[in-house]
Protein backbone atom coordinates (compact mmCIF):
# COMPACT_ATOMS: atom_id res chain seq x y z
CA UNK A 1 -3.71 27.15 9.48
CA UNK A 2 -1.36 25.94 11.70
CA UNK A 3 0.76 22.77 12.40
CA UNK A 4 -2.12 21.94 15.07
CA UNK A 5 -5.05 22.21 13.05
CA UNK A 6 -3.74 19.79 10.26
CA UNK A 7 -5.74 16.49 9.59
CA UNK A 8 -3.63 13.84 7.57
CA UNK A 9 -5.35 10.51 6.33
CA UNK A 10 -2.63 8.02 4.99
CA UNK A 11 -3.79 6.28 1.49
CA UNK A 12 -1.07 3.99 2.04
CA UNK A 13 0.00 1.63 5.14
CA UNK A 14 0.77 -1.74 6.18
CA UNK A 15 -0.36 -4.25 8.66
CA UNK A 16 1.64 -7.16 9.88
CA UNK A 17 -0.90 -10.03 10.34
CA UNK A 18 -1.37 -11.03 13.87
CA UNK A 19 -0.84 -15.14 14.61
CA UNK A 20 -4.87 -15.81 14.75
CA UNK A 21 -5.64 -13.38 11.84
CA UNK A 22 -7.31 -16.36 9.86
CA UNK A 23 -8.57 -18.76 12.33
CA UNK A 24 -11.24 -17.56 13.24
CA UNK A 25 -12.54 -16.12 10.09
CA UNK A 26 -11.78 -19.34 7.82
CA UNK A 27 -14.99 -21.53 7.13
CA UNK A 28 -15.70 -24.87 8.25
CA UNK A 29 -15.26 -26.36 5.39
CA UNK A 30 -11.13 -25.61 5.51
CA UNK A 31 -10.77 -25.15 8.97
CA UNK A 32 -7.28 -26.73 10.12
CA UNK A 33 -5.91 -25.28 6.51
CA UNK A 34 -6.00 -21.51 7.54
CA UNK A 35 -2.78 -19.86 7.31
CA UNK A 36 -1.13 -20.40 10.73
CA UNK A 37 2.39 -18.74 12.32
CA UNK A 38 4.78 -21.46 13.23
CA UNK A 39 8.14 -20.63 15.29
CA UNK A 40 10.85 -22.34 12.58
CA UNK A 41 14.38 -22.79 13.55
CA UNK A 42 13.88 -19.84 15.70
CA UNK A 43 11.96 -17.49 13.98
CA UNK A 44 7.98 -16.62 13.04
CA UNK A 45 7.15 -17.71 9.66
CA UNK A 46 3.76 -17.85 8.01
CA UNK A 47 2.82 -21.31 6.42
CA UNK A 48 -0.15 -21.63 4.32
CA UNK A 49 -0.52 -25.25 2.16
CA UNK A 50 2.63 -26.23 3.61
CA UNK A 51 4.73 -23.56 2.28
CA UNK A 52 6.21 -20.89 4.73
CA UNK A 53 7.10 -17.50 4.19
CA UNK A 54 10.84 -15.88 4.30
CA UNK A 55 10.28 -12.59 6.07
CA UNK A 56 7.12 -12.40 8.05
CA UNK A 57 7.49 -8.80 8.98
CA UNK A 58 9.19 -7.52 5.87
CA UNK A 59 10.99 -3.78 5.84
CA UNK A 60 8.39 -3.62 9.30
CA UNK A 61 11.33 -1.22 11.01
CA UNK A 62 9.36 1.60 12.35
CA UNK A 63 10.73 2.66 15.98
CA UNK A 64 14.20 1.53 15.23
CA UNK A 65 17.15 3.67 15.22
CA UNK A 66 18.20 4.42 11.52
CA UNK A 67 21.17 2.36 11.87
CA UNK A 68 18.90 -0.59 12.67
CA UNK A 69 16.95 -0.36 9.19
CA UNK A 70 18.55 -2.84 7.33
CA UNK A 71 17.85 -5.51 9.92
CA UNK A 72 14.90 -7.20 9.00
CA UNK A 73 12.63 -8.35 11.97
CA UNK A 74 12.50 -12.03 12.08
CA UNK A 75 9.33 -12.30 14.70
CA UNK A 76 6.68 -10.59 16.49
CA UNK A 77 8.85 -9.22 19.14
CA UNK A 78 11.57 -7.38 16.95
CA UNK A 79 8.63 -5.14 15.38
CA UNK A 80 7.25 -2.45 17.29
CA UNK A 81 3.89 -3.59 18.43
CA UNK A 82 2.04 -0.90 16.46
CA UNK A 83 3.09 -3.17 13.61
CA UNK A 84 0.54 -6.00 14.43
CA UNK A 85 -1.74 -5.19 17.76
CA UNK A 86 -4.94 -3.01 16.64
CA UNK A 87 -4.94 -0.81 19.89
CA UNK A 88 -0.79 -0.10 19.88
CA UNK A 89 -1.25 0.78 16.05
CA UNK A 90 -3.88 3.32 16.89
CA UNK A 91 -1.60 4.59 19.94
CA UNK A 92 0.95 4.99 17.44
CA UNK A 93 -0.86 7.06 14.86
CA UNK A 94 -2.33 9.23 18.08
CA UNK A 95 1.59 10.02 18.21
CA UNK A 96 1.78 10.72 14.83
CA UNK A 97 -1.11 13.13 14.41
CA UNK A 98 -2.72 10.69 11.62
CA UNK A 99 -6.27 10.57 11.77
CA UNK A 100 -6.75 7.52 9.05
CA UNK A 101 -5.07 4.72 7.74
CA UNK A 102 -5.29 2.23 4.95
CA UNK A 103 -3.14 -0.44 4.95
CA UNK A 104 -1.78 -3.00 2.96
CA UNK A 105 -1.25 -6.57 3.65
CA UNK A 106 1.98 -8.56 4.43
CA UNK A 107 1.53 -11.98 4.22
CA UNK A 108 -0.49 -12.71 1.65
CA UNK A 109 1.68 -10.06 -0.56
CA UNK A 110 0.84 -6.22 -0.68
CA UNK A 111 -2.21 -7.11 -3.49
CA UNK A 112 -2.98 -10.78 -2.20
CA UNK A 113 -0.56 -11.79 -4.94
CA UNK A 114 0.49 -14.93 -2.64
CA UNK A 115 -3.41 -16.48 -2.62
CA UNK A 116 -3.46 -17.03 -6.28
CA UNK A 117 -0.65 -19.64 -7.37
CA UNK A 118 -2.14 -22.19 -5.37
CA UNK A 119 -3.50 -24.99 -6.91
CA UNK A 120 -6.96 -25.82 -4.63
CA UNK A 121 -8.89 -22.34 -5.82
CA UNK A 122 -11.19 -23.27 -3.12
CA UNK A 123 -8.70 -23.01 -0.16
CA UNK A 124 -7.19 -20.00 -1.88
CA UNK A 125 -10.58 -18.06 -2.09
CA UNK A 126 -11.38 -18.84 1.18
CA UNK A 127 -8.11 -17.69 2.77
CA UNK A 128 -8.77 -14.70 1.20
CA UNK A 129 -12.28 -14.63 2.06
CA UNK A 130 -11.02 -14.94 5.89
CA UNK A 131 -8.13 -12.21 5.18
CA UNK A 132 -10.95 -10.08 4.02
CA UNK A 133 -13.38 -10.67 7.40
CA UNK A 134 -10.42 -10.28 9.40
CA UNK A 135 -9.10 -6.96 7.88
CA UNK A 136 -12.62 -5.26 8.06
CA UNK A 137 -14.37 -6.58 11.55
CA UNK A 138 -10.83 -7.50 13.60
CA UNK A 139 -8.89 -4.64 12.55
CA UNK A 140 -10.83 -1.79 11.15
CA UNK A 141 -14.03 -1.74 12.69
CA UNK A 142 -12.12 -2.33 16.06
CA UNK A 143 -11.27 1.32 15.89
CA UNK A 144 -14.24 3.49 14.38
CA UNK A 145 -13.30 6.01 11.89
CA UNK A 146 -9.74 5.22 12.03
CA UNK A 147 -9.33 3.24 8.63
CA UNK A 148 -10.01 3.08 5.04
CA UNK A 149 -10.86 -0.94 4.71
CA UNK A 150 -9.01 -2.81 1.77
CA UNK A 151 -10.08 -5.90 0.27
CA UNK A 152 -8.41 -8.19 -1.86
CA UNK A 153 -10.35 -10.75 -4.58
CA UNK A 154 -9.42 -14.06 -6.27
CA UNK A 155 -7.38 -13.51 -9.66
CA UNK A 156 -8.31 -16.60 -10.93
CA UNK A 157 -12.03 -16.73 -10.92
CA UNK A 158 -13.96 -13.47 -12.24
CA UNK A 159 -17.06 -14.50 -10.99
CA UNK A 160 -16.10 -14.64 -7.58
CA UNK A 161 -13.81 -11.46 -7.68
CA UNK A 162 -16.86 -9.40 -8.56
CA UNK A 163 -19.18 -10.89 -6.30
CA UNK A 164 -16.58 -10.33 -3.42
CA UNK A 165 -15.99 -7.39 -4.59
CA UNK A 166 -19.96 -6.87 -4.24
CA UNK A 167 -19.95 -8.37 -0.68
CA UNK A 168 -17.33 -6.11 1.11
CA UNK A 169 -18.73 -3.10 -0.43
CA UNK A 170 -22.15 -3.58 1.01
CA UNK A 171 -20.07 -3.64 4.26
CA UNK A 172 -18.32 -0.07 3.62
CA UNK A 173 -15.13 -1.33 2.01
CA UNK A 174 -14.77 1.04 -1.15
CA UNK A 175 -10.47 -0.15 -1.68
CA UNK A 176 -9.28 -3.06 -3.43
CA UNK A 177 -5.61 -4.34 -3.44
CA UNK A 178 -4.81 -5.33 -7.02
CA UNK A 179 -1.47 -5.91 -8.81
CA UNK A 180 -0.16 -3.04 -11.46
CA UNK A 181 0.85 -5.44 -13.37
CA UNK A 182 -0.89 -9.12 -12.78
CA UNK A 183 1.14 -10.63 -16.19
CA UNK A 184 4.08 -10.80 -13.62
CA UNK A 185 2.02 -13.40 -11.83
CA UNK A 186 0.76 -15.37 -14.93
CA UNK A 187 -2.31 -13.70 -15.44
CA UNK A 188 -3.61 -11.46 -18.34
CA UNK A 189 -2.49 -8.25 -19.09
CA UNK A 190 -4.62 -4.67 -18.00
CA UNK A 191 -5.70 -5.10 -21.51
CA UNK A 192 -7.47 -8.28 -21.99
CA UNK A 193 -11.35 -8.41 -21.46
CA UNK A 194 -10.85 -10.86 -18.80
CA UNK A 195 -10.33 -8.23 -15.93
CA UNK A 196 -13.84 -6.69 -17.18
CA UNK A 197 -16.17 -8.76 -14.55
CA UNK A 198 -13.75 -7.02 -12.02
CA UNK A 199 -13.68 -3.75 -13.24
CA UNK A 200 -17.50 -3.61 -13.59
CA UNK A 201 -18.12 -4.42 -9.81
CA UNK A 202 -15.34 -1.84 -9.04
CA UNK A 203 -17.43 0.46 -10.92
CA UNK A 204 -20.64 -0.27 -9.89
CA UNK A 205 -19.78 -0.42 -6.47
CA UNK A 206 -17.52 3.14 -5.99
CA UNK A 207 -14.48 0.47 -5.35
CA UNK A 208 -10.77 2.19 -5.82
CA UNK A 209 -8.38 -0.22 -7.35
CA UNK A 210 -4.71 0.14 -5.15
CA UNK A 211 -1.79 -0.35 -6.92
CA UNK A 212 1.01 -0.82 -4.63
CA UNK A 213 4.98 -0.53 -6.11
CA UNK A 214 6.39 -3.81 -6.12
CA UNK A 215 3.34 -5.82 -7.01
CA UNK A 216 3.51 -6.13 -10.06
CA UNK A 217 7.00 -4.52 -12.17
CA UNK A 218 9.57 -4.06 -9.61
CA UNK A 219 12.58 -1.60 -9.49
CA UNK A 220 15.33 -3.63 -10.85
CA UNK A 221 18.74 -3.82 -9.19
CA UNK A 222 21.42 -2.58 -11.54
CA UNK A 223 23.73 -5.10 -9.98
CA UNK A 224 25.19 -7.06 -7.15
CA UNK A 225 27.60 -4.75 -6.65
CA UNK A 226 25.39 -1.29 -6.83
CA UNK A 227 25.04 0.12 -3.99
CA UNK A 228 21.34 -0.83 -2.09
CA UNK A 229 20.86 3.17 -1.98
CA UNK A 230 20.15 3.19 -5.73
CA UNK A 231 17.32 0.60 -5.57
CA UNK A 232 15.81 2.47 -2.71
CA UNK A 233 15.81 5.32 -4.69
CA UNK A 234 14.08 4.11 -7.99
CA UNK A 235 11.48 2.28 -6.02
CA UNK A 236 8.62 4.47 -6.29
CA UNK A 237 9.29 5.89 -9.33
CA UNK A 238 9.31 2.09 -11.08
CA UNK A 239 5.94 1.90 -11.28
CA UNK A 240 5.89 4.39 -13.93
CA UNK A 241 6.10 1.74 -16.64
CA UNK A 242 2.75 0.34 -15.27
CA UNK A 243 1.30 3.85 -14.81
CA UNK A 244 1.54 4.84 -18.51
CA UNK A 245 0.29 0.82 -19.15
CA UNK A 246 -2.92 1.64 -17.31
CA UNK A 247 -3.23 5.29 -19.17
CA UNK A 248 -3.45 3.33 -22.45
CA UNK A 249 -5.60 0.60 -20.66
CA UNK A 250 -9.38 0.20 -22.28
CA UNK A 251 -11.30 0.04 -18.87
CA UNK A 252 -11.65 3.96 -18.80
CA UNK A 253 -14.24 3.87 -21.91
CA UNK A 254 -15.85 0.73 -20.92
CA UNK A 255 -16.07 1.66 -17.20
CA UNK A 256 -15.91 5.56 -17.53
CA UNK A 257 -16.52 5.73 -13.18
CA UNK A 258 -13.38 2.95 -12.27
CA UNK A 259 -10.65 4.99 -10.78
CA UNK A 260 -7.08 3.40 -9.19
CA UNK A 261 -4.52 4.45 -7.26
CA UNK A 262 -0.69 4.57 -7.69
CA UNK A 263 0.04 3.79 -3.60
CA UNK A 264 3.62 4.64 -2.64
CA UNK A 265 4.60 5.89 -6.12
CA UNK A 266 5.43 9.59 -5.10
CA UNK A 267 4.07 12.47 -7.69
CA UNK A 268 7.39 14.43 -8.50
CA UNK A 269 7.66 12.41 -11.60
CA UNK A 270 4.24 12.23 -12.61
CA UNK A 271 3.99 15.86 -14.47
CA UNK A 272 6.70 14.68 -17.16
CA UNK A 273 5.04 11.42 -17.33
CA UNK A 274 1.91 13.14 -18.44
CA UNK A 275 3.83 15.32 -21.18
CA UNK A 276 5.36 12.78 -22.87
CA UNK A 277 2.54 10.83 -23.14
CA UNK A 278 0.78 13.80 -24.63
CA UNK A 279 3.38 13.69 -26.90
CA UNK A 280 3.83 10.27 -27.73
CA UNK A 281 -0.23 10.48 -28.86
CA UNK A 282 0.26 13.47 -31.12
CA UNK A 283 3.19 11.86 -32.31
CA UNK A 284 2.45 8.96 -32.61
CA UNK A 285 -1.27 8.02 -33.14
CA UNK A 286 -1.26 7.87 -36.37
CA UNK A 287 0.41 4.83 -36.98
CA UNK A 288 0.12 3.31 -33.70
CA UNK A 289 -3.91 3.56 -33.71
CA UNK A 290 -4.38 4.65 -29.90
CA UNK A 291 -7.77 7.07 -29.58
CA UNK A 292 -8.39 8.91 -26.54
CA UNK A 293 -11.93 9.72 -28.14
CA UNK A 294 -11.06 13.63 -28.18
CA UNK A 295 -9.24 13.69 -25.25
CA UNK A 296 -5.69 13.48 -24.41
CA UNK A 297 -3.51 10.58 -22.23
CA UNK A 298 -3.08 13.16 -19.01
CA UNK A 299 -6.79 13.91 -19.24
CA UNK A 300 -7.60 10.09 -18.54
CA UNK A 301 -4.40 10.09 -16.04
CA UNK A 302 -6.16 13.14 -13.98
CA UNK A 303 -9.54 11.70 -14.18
CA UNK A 304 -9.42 8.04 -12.94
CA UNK A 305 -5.77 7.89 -11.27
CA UNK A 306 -5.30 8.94 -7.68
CA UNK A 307 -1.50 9.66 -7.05
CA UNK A 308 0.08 10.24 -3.31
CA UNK A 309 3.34 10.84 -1.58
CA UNK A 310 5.05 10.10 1.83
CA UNK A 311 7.65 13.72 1.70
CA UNK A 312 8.12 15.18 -1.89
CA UNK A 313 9.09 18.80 -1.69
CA UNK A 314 9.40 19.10 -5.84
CA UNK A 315 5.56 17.43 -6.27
CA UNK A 316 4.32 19.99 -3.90
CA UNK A 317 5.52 22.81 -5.49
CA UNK A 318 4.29 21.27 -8.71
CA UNK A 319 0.62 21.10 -8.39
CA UNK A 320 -0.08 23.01 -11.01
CA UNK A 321 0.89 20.18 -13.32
CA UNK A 322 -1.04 17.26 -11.90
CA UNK A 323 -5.33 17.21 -10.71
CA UNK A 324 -4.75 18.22 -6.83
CA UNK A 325 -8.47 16.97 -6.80
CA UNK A 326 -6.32 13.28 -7.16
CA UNK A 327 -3.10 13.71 -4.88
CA UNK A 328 -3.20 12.22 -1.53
CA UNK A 329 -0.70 12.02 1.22
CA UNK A 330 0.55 8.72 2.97
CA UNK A 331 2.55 7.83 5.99
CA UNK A 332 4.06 4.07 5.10
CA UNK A 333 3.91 2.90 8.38
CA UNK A 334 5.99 0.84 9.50
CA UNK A 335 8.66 0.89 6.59
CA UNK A 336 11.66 2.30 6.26
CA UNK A 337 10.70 5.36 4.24
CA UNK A 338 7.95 6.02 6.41
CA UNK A 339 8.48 9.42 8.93
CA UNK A 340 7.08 8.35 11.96
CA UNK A 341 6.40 10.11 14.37
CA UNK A 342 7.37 13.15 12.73
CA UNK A 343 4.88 13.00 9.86
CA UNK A 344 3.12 16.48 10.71
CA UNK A 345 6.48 17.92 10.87
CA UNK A 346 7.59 16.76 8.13
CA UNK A 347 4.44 17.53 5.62
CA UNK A 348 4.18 21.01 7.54
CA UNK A 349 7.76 22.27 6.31
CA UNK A 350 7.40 21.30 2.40
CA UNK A 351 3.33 22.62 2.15
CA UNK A 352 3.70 26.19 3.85
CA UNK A 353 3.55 27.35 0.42
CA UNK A 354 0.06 26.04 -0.03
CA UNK A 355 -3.20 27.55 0.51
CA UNK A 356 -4.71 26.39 3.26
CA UNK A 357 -7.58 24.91 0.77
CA UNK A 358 -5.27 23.07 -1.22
CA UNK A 359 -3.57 21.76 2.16
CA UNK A 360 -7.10 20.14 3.11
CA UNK A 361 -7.51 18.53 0.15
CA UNK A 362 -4.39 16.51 -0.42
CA UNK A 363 -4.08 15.96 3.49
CA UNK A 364 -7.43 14.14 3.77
CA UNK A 365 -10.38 15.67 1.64
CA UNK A 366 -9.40 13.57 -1.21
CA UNK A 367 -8.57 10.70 0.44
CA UNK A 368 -12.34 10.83 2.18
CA UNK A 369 -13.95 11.36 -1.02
CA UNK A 370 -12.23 9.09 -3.52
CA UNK A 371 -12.55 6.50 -0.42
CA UNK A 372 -15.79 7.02 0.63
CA UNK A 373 -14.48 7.37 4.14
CA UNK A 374 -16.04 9.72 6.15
CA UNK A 375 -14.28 10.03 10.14
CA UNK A 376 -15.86 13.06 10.84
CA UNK A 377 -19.46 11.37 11.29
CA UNK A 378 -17.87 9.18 14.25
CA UNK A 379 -15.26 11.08 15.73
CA UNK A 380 -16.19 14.84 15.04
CA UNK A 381 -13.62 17.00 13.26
CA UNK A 382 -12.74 18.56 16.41
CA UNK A 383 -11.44 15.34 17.47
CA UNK A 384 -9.15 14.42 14.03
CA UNK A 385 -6.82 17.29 14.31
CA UNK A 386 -3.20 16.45 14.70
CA UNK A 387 -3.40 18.51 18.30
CA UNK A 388 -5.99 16.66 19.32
CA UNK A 389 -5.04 13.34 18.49
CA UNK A 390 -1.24 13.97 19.93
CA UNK A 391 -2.91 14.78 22.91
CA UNK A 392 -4.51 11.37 23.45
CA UNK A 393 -0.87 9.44 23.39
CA UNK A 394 0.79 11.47 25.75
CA UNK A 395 1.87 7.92 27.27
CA UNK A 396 3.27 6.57 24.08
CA UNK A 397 6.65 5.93 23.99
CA UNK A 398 8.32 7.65 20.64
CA UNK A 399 11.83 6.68 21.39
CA UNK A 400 14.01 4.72 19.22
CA UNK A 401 13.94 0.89 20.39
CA UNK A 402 17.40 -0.25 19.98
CA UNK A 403 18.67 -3.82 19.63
CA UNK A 404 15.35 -5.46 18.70
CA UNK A 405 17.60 -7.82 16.28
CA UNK A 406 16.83 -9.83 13.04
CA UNK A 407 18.41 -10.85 9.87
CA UNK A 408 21.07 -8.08 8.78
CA UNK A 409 23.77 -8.25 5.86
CA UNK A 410 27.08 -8.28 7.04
CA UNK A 411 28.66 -5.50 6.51
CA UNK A 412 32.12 -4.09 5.44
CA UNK A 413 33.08 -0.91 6.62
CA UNK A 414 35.35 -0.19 3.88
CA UNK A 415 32.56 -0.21 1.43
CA UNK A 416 28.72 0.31 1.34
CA UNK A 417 26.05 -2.51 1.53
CA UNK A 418 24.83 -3.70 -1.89
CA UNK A 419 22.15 -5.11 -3.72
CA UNK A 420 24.42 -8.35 -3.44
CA UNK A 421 24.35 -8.14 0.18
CA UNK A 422 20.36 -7.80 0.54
CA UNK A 423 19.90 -10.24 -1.85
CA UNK A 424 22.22 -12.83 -0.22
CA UNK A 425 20.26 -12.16 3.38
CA UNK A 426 16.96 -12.63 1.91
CA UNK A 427 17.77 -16.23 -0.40
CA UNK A 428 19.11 -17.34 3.29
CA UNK A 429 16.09 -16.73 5.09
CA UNK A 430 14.47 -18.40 2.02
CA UNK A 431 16.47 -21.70 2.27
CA UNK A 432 16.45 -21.27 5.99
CA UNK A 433 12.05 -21.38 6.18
CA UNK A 434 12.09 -24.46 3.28
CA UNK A 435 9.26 -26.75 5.00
């Protein structure tokens, strides 16, 4: 195989909302209520029941110079306009060599997490009723064969979850964005029986529950004074707490065909994760009363859990410890740790070790399985190659924009920015959007 002939599907991006995302999607009933972008003391902010989001384009950096990464874009026109605008975001993966895309929300939080504090449930499920229309006819369907819809559902009302769940699916939408860890958010735990009504439709309906990092238990910052280069670095690997939570999770037996996915969590950890929790049942289960029914904690990890990685040179020479039939790869667009629009380059130097079999799978035949997402059907698989989808953007700019500006923590050159410093910037632009 060679560089050319790669196909790479991304389990795991983000889209920045566009100002009439909801509008026209939002019923009658509510119409005047949808969230809206106003310009606040100079700046785009989302407002939804009256109360306006901090960063509207959070970490959305892609197409800056490094340097420019901590500055975090405070409207439409400091983000590249792949970020938000259908047809620039398929440019952008054209220069990228990525074939498909699923991506993630912003605004209403990476698993919807925003929609479900509010206290009219009937506003709340249909803003997320209109996210849901928006994401699947405005931005995925506006680019056959391009993207791997994701819904999100109401937390708060089972009933409605499922039957959501049931009404995207009939439409081809086989993700949902859920929380790894909804107690965060005042909800029950994995464990409780009130999830099942979810988990069923999920089931029934071939629907992959996302877990995105950050939605649920959060890397914690050691303190204001660490330096913000440790945070970034724990990040993905802080949803392992919630990854062994869901091994010991009862859905499995109940709903033995539910599978999720750890998005953005990286798979270099994930082999000792398994072995001590093979360990922690022999150990253990005795006393503590867990039963696998015969079969051990990394056989229900490797069965229902799909893993993927942006660039992780020690997971990829580590297959032989995880299901490959389960790893996926991702791009991150447009954050920071994304590689754009190197991301063929970059996945081609840590896999020439792999068989060119094992290369198809976790570049995209897993993804289009586990997804039921199937690109060659519309486009050809002529047509999905990273050659031939570089060749289509031979007009797309891939130079570093500098000087698109936005919120940035001041910075002392004697010492290096902290978690202090990020976490000042960020309570500023809080108090600064207070409606």
């Amino acid at each position: 195989m060679k560089l050319e002939d790669l196909i790479l599907v991304s389990v795991d991006d983000h889209a920045i909302e566009p100002p009439n995302a909801f509008a026209r999607h939002m019923p009658a009933k509510y119409k005047g209520r949808e969230p809206r972008v106003e310009n606040h003391k100079g700046r785009d902010v989302w407002v939804f029941e009256e109360k306006a989001t901090g960063y509207m384009g959070l970490n959305s950096v892609v197409g800056r110079p490094k340097e420019e990464y901590g500055m975090e874009p405070l409207g439409y026109e400091q983000m590249r306009r792949g970020t938000w605008d259908i047809k620039a975001r398929v440019d952008d993966m054209n220069a990228n060599g990525v074939l498909g895309s699923l991506c993630f929300p912003t605004f209403p939080g990476f698993a919807g997490q925003r929609f479900q504090s509010y206290e009219d449930r009937g506003v709340s499920l249909a803003a997320i009723q209109a996210y849901n229309d928006w994401h699947l006819h405005d931005w995925c369907n506006a680019a056959p064969g391009r993207f791997i819809p994701l819904m999100m559902a109401p937390w708060f009302d089972m009933q409605a979850a499922a039957a959501e769940v049931q009404r995207l699916a009939k439409q081809g939408v086989h993700a949902l964005t859920f929380s790894d860890n909804p107690t965060v958010h005042g909800y029950p735990s994995i464990h409780n029986s009130y999830w099942d009504p979810l988990w069923k439709a999920c089931a029934d309906n071939d629907v992959v529950i996302c877990c995105h990092i950050g939605t649920g238990v959060k890397a914690a910052h050691a303190s204001d004074e660490s330096p913000i280069d440790a945070w970034i670095t724990s990040m993905p690997i802080s949803i392992s707490n919630s990854a062994a939570d869901w091994i010991w999770g009862p859905m499995w037996k109940k709903f033995p065909k539910l599978r999720m996915a750890l998005s953005e969590g990286g798979i270099g950890w994930i082999p000792y994760l398994l072995e001590r929790a093979n360990f922690t049942h022999n150990h253990h289960n005795a006393w503590t009363n867990s039963n696998f029914g015969g079969k051990k904690p990394s056989d229900v990890f490797n069965e229902h859990i799909i893993t993927c990685f942006i660039e992780d040179e020690f997971g990829l020479r580590n297959l032989d410890f995880i299901n490959v039939d389960k790893v996926t790869w991702e791009c991150d667009y447009p954050h920071s740790d994304c590689t754009w629009p190197e991301s063929a380059n970059v996945f081609w130097k840590q896999s020439q070790h792999l068989s060119d079999e094992v290369i198809n799978k976790i570049t995209h035949l897993n993804a289009m399985r586990e997804f039921s997402y199937d690109p060659f059907a519309i486009l050809g698989r002529e047509n999905c190659t990273v050659g031939a989808l570089k060749a289509q953007a031979k007009h797309v700019s891939i130079e570093p924009a500098c000087g698109m500006g936005g919120a940035a923590p001041l910075r002392d050159p004697e010492r290096p920015v902290t978690s202090g410093d990020i976490n000042k910037m960020f309570a500023a632009a809080d108090a600064q959007t207070a409606l």
